[in-house]
Protein backbone atom coordinates (compact mmCIF):
# COMPACT_ATOMS: atom_id res chain seq x y z
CA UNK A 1 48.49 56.04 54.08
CA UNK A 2 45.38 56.60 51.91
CA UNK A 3 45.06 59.01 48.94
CA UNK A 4 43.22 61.48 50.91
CA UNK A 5 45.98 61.53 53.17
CA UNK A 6 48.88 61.70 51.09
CA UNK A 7 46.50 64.62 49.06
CA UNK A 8 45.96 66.68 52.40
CA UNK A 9 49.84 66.25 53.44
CA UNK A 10 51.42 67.24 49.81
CA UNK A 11 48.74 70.06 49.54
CA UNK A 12 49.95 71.19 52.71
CA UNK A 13 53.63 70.83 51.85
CA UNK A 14 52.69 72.54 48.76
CA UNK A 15 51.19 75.83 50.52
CA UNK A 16 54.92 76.04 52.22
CA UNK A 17 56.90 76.31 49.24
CA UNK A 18 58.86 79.62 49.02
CA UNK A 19 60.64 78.57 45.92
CA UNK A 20 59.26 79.85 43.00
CA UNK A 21 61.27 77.39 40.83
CA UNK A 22 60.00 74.54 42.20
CA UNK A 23 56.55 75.57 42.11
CA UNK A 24 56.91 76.13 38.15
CA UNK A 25 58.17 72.42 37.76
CA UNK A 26 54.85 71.54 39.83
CA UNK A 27 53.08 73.05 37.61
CA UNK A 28 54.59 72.13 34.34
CA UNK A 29 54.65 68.22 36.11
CA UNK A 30 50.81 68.46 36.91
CA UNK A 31 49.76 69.62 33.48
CA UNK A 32 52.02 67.28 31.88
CA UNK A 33 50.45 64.67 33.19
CA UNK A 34 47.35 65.85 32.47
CA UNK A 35 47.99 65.89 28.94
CA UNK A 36 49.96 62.06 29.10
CA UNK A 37 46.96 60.45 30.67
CA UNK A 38 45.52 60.44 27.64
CA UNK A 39 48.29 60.38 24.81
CA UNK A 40 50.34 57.25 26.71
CA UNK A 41 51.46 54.34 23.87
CA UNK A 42 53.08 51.42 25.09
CA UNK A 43 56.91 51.37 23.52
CA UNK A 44 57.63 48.44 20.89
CA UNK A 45 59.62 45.58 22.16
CA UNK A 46 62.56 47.39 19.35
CA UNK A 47 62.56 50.68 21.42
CA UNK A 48 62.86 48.72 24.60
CA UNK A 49 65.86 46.84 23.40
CA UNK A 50 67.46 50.14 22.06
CA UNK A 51 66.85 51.80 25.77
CA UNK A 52 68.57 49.06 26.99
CA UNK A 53 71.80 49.15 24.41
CA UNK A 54 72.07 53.01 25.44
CA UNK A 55 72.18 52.18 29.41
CA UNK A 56 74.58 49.20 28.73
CA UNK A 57 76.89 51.76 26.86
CA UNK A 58 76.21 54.95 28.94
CA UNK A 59 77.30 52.44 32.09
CA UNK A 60 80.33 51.12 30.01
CA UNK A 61 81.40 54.78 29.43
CA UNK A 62 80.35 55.96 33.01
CA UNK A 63 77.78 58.44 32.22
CA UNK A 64 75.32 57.57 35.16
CA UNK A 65 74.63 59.42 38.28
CA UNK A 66 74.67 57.55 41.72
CA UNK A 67 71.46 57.44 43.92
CA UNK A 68 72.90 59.44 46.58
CA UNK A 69 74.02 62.21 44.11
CA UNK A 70 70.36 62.61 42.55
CA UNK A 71 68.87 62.76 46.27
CA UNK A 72 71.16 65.47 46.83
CA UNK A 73 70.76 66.81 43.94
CA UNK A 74 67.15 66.86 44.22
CA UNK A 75 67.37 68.01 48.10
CA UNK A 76 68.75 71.36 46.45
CA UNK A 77 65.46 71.72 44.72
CA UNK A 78 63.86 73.53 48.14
């Protein structure tokens, strides 16, 4: 699917919504990026290895979330 597609098709998903909590997270999420485009620094090859020691200990000490709970999670959202 092109962009113009996938534009028409969310824009008309978007025009459904009934859930005004949602829509605020659009919002905040589209004007967020619109301020990141700009402001976006690569991390250092230090704060990639420190993301990396928190995973490895948040998995040691089971402090994830599976897949299927975040798309059900997320499936609440509307």
């Amino acid at each position: 699917m092109d962009i113009q597609s996938r534009k028409i098709e969310f824009v008309q998903e978007f025009l459904k919504l009934q859930n005004e909590e949602l829509l605020t997270r659009l919002e905040k999420l589209l004007h967020s990026g619109k301020s990141q485009k700009n402001s976006f620094q690569p991390m250092t090859i230090a704060e990639f290895n420190e993301r990396i020691d928190k995973s490895m200990e948040d998995s040691k000490n089971e402090r994830l979330i599976t897949s299927s709970d975040l798309i059900a999670e997320i499936e609440k959202w509307d």
